[in-house]
Protein backbone atom coordinates (compact mmCIF):
# COMPACT_ATOMS: atom_id res chain seq x y z
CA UNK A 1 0.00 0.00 0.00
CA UNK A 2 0.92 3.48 -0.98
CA UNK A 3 2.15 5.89 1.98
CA UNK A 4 -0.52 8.29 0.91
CA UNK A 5 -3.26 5.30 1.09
CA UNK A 6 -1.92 3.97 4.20
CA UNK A 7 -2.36 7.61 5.42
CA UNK A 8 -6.02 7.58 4.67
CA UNK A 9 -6.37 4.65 6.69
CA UNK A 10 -5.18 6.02 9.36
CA UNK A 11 -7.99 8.79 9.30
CA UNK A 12 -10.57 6.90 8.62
CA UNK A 13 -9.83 3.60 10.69
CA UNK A 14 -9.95 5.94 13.58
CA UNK A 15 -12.87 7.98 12.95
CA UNK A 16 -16.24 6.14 11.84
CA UNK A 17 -19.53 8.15 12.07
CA UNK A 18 -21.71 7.55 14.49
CA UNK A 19 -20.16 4.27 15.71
CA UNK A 20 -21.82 4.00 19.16
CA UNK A 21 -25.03 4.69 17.50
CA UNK A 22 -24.25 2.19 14.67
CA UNK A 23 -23.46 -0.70 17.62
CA UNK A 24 -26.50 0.47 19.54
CA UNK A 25 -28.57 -0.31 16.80
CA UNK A 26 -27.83 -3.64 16.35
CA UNK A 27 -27.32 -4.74 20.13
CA UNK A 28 -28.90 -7.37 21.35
CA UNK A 29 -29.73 -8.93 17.80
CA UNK A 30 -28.08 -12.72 17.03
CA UNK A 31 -26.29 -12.07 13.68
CA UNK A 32 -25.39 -14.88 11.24
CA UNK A 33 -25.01 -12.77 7.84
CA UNK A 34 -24.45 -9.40 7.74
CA UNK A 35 -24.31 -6.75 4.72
CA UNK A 36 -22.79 -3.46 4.91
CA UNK A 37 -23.53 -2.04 1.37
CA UNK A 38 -20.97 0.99 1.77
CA UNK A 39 -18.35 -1.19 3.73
CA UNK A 40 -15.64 1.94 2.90
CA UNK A 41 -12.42 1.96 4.37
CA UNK A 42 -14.28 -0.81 6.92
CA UNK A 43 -14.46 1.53 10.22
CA UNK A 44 -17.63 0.34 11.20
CA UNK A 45 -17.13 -3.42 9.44
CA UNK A 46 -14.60 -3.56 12.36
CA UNK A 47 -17.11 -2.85 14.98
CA UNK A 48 -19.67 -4.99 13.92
CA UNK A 49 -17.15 -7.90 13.95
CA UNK A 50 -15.44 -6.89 17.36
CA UNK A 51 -19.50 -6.71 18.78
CA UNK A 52 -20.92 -9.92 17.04
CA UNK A 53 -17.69 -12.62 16.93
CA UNK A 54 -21.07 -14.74 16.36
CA UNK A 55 -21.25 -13.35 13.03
CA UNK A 56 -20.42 -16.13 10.10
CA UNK A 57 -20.55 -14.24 7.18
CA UNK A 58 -19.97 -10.34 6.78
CA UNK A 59 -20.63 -9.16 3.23
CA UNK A 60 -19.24 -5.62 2.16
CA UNK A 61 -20.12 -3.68 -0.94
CA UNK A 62 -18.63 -0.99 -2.08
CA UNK A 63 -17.86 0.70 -5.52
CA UNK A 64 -15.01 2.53 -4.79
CA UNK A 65 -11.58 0.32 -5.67
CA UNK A 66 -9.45 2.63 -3.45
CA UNK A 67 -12.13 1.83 -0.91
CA UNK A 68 -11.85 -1.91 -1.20
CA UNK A 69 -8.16 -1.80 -0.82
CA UNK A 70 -8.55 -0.30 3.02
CA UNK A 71 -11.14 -2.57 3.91
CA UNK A 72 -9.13 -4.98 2.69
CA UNK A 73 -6.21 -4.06 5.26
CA UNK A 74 -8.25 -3.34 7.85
CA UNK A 75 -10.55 -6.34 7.90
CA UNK A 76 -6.77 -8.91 7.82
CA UNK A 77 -8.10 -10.28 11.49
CA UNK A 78 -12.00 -11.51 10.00
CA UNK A 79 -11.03 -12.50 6.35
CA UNK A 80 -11.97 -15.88 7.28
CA UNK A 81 -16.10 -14.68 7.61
CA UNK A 82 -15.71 -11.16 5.58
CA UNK A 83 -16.25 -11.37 2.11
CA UNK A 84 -15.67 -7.97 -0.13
CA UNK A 85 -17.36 -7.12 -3.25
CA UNK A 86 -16.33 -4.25 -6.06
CA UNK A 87 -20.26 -3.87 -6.16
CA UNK A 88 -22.81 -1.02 -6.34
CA UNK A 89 -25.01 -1.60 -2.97
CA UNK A 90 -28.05 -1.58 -5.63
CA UNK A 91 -26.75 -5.06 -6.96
CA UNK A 92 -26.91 -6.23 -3.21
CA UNK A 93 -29.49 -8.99 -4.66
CA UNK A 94 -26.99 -10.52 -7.52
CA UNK A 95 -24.22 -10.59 -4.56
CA UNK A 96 -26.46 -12.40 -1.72
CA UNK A 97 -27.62 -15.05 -4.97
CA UNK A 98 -24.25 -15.67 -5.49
CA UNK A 99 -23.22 -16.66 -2.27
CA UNK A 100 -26.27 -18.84 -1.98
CA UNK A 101 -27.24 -16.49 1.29
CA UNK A 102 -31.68 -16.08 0.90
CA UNK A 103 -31.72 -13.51 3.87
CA UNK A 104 -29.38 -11.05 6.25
CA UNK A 105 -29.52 -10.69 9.88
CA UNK A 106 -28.72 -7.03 9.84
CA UNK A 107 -27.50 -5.10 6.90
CA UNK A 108 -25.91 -1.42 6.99
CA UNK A 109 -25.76 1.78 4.51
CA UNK A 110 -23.76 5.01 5.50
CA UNK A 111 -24.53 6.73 2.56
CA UNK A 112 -23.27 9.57 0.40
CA UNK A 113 -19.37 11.21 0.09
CA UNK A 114 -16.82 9.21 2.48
CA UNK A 115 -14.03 11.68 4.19
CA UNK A 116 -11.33 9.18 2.35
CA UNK A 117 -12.85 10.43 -1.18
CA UNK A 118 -12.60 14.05 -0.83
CA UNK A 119 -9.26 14.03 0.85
CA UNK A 120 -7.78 12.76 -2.66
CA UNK A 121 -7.73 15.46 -4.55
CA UNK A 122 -7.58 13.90 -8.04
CA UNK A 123 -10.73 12.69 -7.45
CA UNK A 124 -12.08 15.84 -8.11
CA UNK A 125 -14.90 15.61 -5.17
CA UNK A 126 -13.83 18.88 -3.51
CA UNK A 127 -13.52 22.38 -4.54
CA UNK A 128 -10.47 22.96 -2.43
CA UNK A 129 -8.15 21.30 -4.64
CA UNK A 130 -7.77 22.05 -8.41
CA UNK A 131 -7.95 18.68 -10.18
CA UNK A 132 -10.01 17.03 -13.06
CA UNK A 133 -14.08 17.33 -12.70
CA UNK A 134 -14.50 13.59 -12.35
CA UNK A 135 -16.27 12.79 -9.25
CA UNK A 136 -17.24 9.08 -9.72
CA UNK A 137 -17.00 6.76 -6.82
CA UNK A 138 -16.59 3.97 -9.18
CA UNK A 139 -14.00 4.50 -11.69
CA UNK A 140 -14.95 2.04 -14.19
CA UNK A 141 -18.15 4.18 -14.91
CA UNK A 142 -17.60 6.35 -17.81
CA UNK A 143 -19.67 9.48 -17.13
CA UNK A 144 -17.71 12.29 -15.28
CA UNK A 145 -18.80 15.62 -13.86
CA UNK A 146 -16.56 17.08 -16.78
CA UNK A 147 -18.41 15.29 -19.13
CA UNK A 148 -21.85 16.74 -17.67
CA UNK A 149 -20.24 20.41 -17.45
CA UNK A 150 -19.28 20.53 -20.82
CA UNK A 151 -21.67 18.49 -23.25
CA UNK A 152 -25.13 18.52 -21.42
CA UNK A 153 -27.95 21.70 -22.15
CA UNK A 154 -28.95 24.04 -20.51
CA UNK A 155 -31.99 22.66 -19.65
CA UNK A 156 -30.39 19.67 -18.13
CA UNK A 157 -27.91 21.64 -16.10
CA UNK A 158 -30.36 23.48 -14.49
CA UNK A 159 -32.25 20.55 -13.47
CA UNK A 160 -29.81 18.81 -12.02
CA UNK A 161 -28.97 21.90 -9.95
CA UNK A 162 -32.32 22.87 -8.70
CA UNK A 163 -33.24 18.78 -8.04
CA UNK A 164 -30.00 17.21 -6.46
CA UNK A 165 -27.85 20.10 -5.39
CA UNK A 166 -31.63 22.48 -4.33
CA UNK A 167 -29.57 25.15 -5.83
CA UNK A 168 -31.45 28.70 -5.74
CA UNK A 169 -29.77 30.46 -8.53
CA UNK A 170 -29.95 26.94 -10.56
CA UNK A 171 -31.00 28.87 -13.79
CA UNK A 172 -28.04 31.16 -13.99
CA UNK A 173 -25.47 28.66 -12.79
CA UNK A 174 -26.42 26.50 -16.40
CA UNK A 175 -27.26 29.58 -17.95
CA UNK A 176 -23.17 31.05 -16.96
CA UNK A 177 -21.75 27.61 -17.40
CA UNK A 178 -23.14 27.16 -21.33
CA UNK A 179 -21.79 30.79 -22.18
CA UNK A 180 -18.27 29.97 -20.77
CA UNK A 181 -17.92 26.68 -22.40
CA UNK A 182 -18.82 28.04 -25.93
CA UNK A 183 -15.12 29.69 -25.35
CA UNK A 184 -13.30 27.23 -23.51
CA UNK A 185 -13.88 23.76 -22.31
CA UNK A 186 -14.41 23.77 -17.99
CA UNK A 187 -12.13 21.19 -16.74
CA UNK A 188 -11.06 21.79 -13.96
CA UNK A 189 -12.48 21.91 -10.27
CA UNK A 190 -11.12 25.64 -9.87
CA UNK A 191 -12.23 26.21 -13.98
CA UNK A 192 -16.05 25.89 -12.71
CA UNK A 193 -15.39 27.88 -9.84
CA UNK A 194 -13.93 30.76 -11.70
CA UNK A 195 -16.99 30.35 -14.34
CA UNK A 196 -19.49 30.43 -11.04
CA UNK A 197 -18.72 33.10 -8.89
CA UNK A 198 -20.43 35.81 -11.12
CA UNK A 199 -23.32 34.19 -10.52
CA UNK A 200 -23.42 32.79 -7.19
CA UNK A 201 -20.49 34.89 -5.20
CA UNK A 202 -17.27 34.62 -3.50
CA UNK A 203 -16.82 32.54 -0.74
CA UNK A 204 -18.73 33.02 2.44
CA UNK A 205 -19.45 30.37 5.27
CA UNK A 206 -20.69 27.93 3.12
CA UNK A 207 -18.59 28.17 -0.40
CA UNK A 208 -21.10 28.84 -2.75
CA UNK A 209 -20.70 26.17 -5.16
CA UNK A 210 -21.11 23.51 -2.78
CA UNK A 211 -24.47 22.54 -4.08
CA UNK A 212 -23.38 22.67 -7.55
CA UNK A 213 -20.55 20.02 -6.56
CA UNK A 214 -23.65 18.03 -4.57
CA UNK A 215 -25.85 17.71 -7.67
CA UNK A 216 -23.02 16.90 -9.99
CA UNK A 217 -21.55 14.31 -7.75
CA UNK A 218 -25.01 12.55 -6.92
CA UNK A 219 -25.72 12.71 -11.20
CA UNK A 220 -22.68 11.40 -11.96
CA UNK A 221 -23.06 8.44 -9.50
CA UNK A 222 -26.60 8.03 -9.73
CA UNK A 223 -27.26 8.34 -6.14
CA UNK A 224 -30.49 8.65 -5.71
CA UNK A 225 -31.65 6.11 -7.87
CA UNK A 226 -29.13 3.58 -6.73
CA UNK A 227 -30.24 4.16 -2.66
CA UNK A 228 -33.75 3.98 -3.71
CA UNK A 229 -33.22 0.74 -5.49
CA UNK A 230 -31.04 -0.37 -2.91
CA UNK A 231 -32.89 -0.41 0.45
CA UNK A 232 -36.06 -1.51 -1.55
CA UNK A 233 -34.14 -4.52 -2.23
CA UNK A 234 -32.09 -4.78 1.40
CA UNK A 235 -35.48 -5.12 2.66
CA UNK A 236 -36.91 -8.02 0.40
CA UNK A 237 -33.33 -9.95 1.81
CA UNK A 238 -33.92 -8.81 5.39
CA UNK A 239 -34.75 -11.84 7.62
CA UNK A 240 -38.35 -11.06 9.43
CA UNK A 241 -36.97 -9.76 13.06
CA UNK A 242 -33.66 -8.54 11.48
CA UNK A 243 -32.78 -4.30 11.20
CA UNK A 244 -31.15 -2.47 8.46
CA UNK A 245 -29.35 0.68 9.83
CA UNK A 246 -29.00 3.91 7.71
CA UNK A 247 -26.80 6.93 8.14
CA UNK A 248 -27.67 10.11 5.20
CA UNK A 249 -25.72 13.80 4.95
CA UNK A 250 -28.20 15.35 3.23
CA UNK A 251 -32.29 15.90 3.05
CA UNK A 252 -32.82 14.38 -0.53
CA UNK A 253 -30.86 11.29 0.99
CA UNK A 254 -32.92 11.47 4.45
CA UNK A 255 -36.32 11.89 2.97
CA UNK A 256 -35.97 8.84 0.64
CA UNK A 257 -34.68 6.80 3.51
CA UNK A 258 -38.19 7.69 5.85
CA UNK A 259 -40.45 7.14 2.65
CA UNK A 260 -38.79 3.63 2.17
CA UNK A 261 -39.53 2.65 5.83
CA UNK A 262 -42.33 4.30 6.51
């Protein structure tokens, strides 16, 4: 493993969200399989194992390679019962089928943008760093944020803005971004910045483009769709007294997660 990799670990070995909330959750229950669909850099795969040794089989997802690679490291101790998957948590059906596995005990989803993935700056999650616009979690996808910037209308732009990122000034952002690219292609993190503060300001508190980067990150990856489709199907593979825990950033994220279980 790189230093800069091993680095990462580090960080995010040590600092899980929410873990005493995540254990809480799941106290008490007798776990046999269990499915964490964003399994990451395995910070809370480690819990789960340390809490539940009765645990036979722990399945992680996640489609982030660079992800894999920590969890990987990190999960050396339990690699006789953890079994990691290069997998989109939608496809959490195909993965279960293929290890012959009909239901989970307890299954886990800490969704959204992972500390690990805007800390590496060619990644091009974060506007503090001036790097390609790529932003997919999954780098054998082909569609990047630079790709979106620079081919889709106007139309589209705005859309995306106003639905995933609940951008205000969604209309000029697309509107700004269409005139600047008829001159020169935007490919750069800092190249949409400089085309978007016109339009939505210098930096205050919150840096303005933040939503921007929000909507273009969860088009790119499909977020939405992909939790949506997701828990639907976590639930048809969730034994009858098991419990599926869910951690979301964001609203969009947090009101799809209370429609599913309403």
């Amino acid at each position: 493993m790189n230093p800069k990799r091993a680095m990462l670990q580090q960080k995010i070995k040590h600092f899980p969200v929410l873990l005493k909330e995540y254990i809480k959750i799941f106290e008490g229950l007798e776990i046999e399989f269990f499915l964490d669909g964003t399994v990451g850099a395995a910070g809370h795969a480690r819990a789960i194992l340390e809490a539940h040794p009765e645990i036979k089989t722990f399945i992680g997802l996640d489609q982030d390679q660079v992800a894999l690679d920590l969890a990987n490291e990190n999960l050396k101790p339990w690699m006789s019962k953890a079994n990691l998957f290069h997998e989109n948590f939608k496809n959490l059906d195909k993965v279960l089928d293929e290890m012959n596995i009909e239901f989970c005990d307890g299954m886990f989803f800490d969704i959204g943008l992972s500390s690990m993935q805007v800390d590496e700056p060619e990644r091009g999650f974060s506007f503090r760093y001036d790097a390609d616009l790529d932003m997919r979690m999954d780098q054998n996808t082909e569609i990047t944020a630079k790709d979106i910037i620079n081919t889709w209308p106007e139309k589209k732009l705005e859309e995306i803005f106003r639905e995933y990122g609940e951008e205000r000034n969604s209309k000029k952002a697309a509107k700004e971004i269409v005139e600047k690219r008829r001159r020169n292609k935007i490919n750069t993190t800092f190249d949409l910045i400089k085309v978007l503060e016109p339009v939505l300001g210098k930096r205050r508190k919150i840096h303005p483009v933040t939503k921007i980067f929000q909507a273009l990150r969860i088009c790119v990856n499909d977020e939405l769709n992909s939790l949506k489709e997701g828990l639907n199907k976590a639930i048809l593979r969730l034994r009858e007294d098991g419990i599926i825990g869910v951690i979301s950033f964001h609203s969009l994220e947090d009101r799809i997660v209370k429609h599913t279980f309403k």
